[in-house]
PDB file of N, CA and C in Angstrom:
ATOM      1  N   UNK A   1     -21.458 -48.363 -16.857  1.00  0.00           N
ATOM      2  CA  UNK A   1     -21.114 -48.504 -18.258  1.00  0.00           C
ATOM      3  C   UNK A   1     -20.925 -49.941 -18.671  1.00  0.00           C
ATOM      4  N   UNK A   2     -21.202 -50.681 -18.026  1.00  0.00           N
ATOM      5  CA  UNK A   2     -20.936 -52.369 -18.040  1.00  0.00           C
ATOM      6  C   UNK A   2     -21.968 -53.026 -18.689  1.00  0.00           C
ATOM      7  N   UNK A   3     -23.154 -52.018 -18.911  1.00  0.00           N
ATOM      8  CA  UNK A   3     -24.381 -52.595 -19.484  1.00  0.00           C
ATOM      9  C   UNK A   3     -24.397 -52.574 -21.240  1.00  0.00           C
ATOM     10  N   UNK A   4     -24.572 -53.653 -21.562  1.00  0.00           N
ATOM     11  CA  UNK A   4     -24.928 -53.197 -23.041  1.00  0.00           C
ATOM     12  C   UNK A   4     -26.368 -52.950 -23.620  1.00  0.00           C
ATOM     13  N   UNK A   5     -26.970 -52.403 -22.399  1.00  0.00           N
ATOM     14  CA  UNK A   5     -28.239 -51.641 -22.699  1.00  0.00           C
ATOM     15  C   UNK A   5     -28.197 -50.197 -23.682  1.00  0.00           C
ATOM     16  N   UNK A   6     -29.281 -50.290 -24.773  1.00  0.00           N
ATOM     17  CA  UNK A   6     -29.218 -48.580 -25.114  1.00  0.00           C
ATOM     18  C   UNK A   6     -29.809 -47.781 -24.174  1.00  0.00           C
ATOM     19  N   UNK A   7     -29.357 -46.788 -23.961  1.00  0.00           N
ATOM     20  CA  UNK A   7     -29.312 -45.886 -23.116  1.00  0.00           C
ATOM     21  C   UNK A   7     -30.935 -45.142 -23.207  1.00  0.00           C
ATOM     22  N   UNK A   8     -31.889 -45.599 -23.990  1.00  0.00           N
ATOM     23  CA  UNK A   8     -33.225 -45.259 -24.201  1.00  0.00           C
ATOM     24  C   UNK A   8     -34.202 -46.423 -23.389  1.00  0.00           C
ATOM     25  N   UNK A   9     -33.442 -47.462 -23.555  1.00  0.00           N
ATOM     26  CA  UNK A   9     -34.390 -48.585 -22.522  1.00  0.00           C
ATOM     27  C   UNK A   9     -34.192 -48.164 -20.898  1.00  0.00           C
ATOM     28  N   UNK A  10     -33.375 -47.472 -20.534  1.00  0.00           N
ATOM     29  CA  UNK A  10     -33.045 -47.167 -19.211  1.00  0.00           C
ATOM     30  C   UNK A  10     -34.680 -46.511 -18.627  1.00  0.00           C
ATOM     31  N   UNK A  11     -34.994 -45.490 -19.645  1.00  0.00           N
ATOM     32  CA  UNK A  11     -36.195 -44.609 -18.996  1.00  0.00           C
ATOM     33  C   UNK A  11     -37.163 -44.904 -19.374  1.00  0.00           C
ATOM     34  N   UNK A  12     -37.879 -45.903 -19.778  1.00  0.00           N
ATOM     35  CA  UNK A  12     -39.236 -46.710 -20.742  1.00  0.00           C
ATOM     36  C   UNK A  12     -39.854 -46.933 -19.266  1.00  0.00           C
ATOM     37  N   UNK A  13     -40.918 -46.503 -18.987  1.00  0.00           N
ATOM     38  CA  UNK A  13     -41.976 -46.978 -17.969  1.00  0.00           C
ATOM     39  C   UNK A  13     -43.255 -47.502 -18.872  1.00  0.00           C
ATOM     40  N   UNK A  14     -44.122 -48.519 -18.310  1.00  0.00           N
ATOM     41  CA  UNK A  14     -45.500 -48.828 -18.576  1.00  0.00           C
ATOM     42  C   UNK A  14     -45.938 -48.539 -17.779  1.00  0.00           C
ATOM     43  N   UNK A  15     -47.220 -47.787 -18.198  1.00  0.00           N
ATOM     44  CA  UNK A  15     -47.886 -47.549 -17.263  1.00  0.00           C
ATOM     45  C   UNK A  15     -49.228 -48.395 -17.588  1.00  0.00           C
ATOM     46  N   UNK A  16     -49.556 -49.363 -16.545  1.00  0.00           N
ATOM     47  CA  UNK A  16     -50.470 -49.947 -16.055  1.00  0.00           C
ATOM     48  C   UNK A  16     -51.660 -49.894 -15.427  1.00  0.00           C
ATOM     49  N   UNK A  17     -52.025 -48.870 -15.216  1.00  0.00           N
ATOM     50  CA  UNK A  17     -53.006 -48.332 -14.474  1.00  0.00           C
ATOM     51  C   UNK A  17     -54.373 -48.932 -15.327  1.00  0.00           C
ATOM     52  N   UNK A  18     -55.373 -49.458 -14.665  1.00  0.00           N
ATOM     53  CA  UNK A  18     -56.768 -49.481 -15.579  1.00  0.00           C
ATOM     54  C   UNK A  18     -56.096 -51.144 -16.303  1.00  0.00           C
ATOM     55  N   UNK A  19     -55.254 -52.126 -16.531  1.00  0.00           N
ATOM     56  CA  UNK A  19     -55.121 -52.777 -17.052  1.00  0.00           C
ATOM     57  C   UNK A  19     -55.552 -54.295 -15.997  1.00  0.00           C
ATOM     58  N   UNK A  20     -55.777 -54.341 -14.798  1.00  0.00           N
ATOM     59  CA  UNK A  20     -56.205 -55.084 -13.826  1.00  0.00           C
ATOM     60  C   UNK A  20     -57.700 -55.369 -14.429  1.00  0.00           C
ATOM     61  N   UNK A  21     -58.482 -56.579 -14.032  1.00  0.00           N
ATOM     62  CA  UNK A  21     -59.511 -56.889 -14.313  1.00  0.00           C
ATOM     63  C   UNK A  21     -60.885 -56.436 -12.983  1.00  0.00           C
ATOM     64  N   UNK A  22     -61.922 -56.777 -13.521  1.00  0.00           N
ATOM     65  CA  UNK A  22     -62.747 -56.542 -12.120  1.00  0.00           C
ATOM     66  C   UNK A  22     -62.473 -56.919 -10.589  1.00  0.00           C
ATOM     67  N   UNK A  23     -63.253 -56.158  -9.917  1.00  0.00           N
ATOM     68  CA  UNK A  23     -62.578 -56.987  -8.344  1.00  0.00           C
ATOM     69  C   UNK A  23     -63.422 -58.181  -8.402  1.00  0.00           C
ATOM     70  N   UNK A  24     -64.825 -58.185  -8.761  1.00  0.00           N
ATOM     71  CA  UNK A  24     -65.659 -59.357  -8.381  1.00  0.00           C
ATOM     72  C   UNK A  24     -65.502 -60.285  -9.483  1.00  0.00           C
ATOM     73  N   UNK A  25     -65.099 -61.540  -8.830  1.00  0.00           N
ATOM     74  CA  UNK A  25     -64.760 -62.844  -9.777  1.00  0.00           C
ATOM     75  C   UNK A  25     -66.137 -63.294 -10.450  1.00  0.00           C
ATOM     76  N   UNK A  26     -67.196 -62.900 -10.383  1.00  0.00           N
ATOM     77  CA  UNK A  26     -68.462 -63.584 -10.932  1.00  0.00           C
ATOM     78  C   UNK A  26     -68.555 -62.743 -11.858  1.00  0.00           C
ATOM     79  N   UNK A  27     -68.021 -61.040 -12.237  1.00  0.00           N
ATOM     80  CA  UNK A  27     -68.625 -60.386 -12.701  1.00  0.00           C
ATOM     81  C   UNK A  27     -68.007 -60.729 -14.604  1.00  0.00           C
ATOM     82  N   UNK A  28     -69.097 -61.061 -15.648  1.00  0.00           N
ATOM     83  CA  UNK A  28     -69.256 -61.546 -16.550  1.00  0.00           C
ATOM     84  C   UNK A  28     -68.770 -59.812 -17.873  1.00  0.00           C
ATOM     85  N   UNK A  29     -69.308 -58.968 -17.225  1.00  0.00           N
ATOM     86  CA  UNK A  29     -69.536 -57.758 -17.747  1.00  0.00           C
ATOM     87  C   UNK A  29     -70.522 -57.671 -18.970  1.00  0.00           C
ATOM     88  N   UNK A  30     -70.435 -56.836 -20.243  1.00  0.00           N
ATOM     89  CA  UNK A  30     -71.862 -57.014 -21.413  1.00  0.00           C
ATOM     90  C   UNK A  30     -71.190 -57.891 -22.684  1.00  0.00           C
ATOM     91  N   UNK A  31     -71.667 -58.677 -22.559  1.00  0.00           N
ATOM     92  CA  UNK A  31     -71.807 -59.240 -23.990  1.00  0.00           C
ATOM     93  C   UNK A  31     -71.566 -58.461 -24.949  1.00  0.00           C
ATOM     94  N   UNK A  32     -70.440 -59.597 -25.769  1.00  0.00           N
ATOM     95  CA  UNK A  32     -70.152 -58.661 -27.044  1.00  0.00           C
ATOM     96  C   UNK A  32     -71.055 -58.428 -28.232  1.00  0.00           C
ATOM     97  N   UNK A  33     -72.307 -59.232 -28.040  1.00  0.00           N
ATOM     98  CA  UNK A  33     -73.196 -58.270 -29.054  1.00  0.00           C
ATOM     99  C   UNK A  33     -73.915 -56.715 -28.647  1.00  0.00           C
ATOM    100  N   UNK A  34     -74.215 -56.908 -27.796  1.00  0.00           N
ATOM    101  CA  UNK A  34     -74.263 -55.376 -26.875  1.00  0.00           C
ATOM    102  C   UNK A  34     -73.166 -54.587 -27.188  1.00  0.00           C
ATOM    103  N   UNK A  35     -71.640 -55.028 -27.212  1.00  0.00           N
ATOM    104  CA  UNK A  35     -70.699 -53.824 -26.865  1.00  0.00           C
ATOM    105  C   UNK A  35     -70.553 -53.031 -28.012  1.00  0.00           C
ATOM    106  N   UNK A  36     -71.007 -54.561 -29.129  1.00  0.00           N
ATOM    107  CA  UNK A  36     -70.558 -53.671 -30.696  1.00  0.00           C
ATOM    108  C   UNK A  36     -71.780 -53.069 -30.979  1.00  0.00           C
ATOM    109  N   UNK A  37     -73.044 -53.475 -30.432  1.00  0.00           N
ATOM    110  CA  UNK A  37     -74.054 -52.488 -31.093  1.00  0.00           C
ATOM    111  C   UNK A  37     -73.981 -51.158 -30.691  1.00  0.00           C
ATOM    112  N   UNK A  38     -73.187 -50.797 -29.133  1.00  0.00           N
ATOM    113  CA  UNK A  38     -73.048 -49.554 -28.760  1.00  0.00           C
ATOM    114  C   UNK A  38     -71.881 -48.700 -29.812  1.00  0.00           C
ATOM    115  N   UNK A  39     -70.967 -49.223 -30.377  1.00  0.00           N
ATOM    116  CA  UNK A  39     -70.162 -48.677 -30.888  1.00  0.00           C
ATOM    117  C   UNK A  39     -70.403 -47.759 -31.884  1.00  0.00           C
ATOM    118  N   UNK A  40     -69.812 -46.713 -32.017  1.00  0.00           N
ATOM    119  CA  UNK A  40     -70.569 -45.511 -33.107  1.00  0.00           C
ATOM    120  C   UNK A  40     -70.028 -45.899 -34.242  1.00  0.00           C
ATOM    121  N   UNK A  41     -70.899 -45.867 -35.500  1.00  0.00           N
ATOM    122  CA  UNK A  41     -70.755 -46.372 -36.486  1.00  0.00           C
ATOM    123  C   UNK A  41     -69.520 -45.652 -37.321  1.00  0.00           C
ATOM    124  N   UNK A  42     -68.669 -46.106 -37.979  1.00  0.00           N
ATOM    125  CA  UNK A  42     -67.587 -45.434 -38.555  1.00  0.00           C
ATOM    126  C   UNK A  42     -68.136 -44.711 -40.075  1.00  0.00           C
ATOM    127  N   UNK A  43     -67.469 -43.692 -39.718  1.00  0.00           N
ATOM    128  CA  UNK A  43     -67.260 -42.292 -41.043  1.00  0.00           C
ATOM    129  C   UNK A  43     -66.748 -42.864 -42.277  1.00  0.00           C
ATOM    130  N   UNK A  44     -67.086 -42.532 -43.315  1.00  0.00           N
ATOM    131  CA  UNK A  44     -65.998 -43.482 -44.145  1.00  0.00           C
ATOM    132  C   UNK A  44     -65.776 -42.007 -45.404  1.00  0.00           C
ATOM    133  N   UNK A  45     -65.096 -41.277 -45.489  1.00  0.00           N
ATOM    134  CA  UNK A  45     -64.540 -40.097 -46.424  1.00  0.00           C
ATOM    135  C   UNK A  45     -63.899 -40.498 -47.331  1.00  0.00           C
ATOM    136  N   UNK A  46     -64.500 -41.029 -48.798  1.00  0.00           N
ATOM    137  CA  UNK A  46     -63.841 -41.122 -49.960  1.00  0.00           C
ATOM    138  C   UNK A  46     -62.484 -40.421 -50.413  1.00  0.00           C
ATOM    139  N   UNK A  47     -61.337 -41.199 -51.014  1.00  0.00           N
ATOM    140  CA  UNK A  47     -60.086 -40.270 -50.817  1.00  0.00           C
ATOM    141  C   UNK A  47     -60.188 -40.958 -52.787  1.00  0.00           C
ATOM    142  N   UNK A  48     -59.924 -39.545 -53.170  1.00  0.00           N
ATOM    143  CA  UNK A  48     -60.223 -39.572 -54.570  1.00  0.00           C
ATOM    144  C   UNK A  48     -58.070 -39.549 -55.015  1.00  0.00           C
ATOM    145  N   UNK A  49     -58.293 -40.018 -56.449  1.00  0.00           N
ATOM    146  CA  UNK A  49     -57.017 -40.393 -56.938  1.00  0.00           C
ATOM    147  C   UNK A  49     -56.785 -38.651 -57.197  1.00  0.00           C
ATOM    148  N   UNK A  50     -57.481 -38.009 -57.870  1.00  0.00           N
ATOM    149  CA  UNK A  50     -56.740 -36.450 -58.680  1.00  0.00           C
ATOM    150  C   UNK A  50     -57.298 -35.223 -57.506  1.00  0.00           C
ATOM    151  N   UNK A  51     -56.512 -34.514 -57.349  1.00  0.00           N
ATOM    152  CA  UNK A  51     -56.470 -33.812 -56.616  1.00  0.00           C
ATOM    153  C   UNK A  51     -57.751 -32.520 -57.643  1.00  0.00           C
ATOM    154  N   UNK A  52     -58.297 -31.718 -56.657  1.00  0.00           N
ATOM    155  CA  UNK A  52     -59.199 -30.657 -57.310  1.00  0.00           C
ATOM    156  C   UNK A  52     -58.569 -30.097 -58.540  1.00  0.00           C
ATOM    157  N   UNK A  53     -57.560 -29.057 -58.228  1.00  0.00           N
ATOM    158  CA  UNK A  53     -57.156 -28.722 -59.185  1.00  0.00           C
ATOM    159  C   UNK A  53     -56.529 -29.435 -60.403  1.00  0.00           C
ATOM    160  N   UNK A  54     -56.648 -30.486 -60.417  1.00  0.00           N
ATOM    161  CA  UNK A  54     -56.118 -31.704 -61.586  1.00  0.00           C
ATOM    162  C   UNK A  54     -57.532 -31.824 -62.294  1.00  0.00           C
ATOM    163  N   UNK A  55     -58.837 -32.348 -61.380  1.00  0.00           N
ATOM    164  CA  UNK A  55     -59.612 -32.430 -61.954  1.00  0.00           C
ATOM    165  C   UNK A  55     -60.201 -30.938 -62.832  1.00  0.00           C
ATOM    166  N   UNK A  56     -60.482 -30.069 -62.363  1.00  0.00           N
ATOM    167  CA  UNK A  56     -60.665 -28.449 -62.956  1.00  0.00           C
ATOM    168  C   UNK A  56     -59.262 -28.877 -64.428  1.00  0.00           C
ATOM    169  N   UNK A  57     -58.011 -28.888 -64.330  1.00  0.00           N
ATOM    170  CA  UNK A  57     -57.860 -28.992 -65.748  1.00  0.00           C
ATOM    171  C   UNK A  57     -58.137 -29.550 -66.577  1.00  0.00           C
ATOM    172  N   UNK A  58     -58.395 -30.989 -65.805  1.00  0.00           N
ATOM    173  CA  UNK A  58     -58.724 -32.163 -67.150  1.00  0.00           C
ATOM    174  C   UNK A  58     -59.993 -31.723 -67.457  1.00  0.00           C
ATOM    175  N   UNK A  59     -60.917 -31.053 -66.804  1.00  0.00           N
ATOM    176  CA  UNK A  59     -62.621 -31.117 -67.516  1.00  0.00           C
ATOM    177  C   UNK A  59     -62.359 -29.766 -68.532  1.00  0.00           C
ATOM    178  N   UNK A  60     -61.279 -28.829 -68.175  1.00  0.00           N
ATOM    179  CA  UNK A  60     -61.049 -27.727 -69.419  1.00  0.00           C
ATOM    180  C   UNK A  60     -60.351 -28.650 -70.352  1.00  0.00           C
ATOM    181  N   UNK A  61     -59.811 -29.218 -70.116  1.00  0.00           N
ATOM    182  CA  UNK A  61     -58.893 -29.910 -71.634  1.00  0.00           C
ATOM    183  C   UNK A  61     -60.036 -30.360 -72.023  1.00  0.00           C
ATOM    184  N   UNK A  62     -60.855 -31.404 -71.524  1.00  0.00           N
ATOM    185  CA  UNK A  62     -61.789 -32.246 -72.719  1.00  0.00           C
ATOM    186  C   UNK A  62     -62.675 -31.160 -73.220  1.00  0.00           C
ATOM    187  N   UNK A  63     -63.164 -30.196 -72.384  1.00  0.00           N
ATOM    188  CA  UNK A  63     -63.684 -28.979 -73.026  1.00  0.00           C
ATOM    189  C   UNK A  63     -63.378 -28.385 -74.606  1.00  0.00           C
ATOM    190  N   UNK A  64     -61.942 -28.136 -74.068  1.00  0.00           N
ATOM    191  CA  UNK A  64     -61.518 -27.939 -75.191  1.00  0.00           C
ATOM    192  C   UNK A  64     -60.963 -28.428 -76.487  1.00  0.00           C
ATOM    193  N   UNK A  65     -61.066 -29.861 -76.535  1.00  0.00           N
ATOM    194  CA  UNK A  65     -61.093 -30.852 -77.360  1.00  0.00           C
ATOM    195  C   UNK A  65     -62.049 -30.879 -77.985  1.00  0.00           C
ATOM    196  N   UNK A  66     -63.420 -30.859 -77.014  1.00  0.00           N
ATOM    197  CA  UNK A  66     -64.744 -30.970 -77.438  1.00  0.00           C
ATOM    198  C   UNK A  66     -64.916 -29.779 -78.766  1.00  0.00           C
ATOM    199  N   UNK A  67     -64.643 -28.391 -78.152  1.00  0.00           N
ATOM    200  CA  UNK A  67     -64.554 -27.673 -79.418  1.00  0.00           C
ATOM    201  C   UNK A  67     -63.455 -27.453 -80.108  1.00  0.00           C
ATOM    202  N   UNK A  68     -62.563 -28.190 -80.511  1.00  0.00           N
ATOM    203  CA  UNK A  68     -62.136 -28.231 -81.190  1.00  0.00           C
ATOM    204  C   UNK A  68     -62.637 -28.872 -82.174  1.00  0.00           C
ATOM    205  N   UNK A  69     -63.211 -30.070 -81.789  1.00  0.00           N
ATOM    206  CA  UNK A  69     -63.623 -31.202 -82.586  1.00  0.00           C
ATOM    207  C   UNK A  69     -65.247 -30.988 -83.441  1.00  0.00           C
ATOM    208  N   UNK A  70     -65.933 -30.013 -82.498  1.00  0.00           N
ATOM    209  CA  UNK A  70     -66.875 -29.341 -83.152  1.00  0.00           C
ATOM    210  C   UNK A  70     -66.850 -28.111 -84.247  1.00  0.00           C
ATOM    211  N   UNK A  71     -65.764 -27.328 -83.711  1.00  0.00           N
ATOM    212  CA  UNK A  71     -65.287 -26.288 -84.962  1.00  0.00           C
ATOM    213  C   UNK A  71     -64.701 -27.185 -86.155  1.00  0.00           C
ATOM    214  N   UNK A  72     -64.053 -28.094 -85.959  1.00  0.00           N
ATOM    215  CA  UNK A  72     -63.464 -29.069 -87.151  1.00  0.00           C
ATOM    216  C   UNK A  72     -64.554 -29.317 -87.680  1.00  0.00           C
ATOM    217  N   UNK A  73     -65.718 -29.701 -87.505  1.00  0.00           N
ATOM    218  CA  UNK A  73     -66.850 -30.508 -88.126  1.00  0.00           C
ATOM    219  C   UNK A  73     -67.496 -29.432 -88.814  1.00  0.00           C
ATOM    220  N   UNK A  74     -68.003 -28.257 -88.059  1.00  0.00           N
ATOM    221  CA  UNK A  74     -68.478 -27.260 -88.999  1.00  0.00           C
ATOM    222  C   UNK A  74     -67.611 -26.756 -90.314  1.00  0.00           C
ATOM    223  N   UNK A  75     -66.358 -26.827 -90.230  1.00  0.00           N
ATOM    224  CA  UNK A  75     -65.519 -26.202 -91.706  1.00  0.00           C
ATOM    225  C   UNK A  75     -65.700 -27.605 -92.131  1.00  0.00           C
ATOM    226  N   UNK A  76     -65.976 -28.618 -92.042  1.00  0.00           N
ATOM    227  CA  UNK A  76     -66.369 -29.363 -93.216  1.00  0.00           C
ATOM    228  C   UNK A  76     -67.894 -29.665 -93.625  1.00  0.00           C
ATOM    229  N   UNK A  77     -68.231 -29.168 -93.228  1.00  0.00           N
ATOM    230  CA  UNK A  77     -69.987 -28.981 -93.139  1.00  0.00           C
ATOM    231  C   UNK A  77     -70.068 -27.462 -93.952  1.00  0.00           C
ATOM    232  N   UNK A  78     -69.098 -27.098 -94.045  1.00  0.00           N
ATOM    233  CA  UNK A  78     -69.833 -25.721 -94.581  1.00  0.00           C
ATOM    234  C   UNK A  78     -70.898 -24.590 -93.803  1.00  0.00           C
ATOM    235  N   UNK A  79     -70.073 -24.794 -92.765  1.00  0.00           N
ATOM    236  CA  UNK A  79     -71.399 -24.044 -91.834  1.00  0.00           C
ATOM    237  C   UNK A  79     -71.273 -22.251 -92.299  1.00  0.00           C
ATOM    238  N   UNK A  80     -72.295 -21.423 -91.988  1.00  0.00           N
ATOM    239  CA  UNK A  80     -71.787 -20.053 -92.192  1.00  0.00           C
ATOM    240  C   UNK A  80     -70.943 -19.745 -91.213  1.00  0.00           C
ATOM    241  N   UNK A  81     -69.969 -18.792 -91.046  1.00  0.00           N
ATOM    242  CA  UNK A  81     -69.559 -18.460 -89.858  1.00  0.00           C
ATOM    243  C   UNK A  81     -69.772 -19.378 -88.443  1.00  0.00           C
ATOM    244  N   UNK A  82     -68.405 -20.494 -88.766  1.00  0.00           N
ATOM    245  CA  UNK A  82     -67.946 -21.079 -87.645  1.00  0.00           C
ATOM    246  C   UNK A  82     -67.395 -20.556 -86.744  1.00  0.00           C
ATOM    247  N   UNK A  83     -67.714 -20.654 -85.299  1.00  0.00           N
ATOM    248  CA  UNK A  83     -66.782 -19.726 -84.354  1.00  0.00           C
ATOM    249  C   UNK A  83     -65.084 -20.582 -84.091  1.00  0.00           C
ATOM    250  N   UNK A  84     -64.577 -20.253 -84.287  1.00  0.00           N
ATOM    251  CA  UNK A  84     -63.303 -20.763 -84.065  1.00  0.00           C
ATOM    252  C   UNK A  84     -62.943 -20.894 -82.373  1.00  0.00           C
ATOM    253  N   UNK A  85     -62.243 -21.902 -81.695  1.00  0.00           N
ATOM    254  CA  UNK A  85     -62.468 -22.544 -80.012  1.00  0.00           C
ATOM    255  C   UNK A  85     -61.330 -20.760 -79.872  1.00  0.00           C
ATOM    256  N   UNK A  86     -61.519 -20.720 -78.809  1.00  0.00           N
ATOM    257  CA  UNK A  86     -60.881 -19.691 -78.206  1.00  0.00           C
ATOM    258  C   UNK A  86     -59.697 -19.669 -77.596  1.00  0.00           C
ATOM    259  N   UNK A  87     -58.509 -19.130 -76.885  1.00  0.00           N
ATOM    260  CA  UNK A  87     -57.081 -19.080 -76.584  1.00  0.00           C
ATOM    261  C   UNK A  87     -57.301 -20.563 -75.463  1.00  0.00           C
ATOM    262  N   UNK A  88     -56.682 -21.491 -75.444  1.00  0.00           N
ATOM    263  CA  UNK A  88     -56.249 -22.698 -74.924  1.00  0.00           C
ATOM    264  C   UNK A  88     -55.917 -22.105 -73.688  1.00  0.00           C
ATOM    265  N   UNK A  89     -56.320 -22.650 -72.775  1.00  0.00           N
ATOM    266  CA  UNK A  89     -56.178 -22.568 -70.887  1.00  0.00           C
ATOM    267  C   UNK A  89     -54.414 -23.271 -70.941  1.00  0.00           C
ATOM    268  N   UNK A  90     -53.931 -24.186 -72.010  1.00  0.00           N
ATOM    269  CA  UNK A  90     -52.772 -24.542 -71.827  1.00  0.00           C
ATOM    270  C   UNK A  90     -51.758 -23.840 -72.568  1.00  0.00           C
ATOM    271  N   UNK A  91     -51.948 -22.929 -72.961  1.00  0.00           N
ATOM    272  CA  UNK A  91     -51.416 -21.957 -73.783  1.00  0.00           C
ATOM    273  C   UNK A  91     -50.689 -20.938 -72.926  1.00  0.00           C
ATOM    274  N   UNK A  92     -49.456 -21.265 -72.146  1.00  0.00           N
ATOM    275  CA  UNK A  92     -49.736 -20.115 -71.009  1.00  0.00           C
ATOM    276  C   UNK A  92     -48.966 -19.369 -71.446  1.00  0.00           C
ATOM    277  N   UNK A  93     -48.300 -18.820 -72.958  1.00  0.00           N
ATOM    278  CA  UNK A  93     -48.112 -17.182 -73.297  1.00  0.00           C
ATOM    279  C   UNK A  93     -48.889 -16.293 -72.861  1.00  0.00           C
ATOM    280  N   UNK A  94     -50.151 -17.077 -73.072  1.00  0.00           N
ATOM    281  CA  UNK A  94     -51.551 -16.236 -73.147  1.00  0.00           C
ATOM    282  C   UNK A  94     -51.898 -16.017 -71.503  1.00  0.00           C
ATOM    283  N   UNK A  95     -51.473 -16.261 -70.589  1.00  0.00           N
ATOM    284  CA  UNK A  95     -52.090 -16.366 -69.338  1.00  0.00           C
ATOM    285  C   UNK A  95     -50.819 -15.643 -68.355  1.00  0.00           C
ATOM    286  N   UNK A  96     -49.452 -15.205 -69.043  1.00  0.00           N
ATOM    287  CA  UNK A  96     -48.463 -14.152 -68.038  1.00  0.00           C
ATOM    288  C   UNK A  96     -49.249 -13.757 -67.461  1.00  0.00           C
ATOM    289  N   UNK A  97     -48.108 -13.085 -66.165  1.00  0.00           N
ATOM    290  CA  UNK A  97     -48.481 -12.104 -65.682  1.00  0.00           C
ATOM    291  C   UNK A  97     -47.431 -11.780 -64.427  1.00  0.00           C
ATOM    292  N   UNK A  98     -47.470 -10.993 -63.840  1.00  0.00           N
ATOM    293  CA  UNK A  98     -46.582 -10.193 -63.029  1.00  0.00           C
ATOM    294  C   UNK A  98     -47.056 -11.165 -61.444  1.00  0.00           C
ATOM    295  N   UNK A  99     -46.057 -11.157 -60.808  1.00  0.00           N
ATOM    296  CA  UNK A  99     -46.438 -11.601 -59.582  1.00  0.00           C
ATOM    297  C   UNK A  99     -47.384 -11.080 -58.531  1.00  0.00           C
ATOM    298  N   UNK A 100     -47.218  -9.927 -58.790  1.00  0.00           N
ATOM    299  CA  UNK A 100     -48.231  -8.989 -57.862  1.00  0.00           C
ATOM    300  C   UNK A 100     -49.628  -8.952 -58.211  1.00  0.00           C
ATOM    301  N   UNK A 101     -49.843  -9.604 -59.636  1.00  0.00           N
ATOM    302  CA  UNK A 101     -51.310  -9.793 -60.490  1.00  0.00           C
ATOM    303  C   UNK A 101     -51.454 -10.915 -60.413  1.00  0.00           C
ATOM    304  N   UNK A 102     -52.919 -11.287 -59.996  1.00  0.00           N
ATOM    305  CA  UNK A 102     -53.741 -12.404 -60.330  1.00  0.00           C
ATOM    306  C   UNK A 102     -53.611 -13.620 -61.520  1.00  0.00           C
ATOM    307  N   UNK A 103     -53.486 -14.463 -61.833  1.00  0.00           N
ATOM    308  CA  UNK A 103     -53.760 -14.851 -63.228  1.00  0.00           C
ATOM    309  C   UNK A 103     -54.803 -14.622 -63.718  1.00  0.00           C
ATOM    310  N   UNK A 104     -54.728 -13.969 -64.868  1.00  0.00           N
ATOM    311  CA  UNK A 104     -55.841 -13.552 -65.750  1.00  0.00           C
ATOM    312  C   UNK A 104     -56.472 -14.760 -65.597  1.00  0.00           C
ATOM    313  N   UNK A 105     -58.074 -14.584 -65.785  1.00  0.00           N
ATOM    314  CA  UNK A 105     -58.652 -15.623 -65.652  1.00  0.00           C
ATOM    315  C   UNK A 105     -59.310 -16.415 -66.711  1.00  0.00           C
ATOM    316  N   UNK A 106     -59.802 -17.630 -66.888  1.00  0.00           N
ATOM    317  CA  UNK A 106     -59.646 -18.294 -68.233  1.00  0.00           C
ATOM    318  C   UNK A 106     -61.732 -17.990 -67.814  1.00  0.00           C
ATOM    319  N   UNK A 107     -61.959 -18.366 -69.837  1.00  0.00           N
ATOM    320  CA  UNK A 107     -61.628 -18.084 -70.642  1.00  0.00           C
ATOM    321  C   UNK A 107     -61.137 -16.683 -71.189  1.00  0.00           C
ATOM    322  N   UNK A 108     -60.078 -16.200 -71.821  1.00  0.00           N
ATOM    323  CA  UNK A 108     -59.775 -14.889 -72.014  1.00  0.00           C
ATOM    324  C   UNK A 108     -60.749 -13.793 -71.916  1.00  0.00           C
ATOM    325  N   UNK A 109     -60.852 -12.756 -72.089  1.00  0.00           N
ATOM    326  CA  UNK A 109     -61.979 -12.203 -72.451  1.00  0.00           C
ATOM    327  C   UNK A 109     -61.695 -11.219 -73.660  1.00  0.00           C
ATOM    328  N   UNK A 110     -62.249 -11.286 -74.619  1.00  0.00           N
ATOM    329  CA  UNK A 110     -61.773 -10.410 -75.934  1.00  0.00           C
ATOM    330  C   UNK A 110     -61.743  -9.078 -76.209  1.00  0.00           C
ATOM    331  N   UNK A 111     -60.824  -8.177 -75.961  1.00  0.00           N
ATOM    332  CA  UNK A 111     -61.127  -6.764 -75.485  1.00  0.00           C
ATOM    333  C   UNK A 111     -61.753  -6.216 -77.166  1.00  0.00           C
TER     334      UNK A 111
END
């Protein structure tokens, strides 16, 4: 108990094995343009900022901007029978449901 060692440095081994160099003093081994041309070329997996389901809402929101902004244009155009945009995916009165049920799935469907 005289040590003011932590009691975690007591059991730390290195293990050394494989860290010794060649036996033969002449031996040069491969050149490092050789070693890196052997090396397998690295993967590179794009890591995107919005997660899937972020992106799936934002392309329904501008969706639905989009017609909004197109039904707006026809009532001032005078169009015949404008279709009016349909129940909002962010509207979630419209999208309850019981736990044991699915979420209804967007766009509504008009019974």
């Amino acid at each position: 108990m005289g040590t003011s060692v932590p009691i975690f440095y007591e059991h730390m081994k290195i293990d050394t094995q494989g860290m010794s160099g060649p036996v033969d003093p002449n031996y040069k081994g491969r050149p490092l343009e050789q070693q890196q041309r052997e090396l397998p070329k690295a993967i590179i997996t794009p890591r995107r900022l919005f997660t899937e389901s972020y992106v799936k809402e934002m392309k329904i929101l501008i969706n639905e901007v989009l017609d909004e902004r197109q039904y707006q244009k026809e009532l001032s155009q005078a169009v015949d029978n404008p279709t009016p945009p349909g129940i909002s995916y962010f509207d979630v009165e419209h999208f309850k449901h019981s736990i044991d049920d699915p979420e209804p799935e967007y766009p509504l469907r008009k019974p």
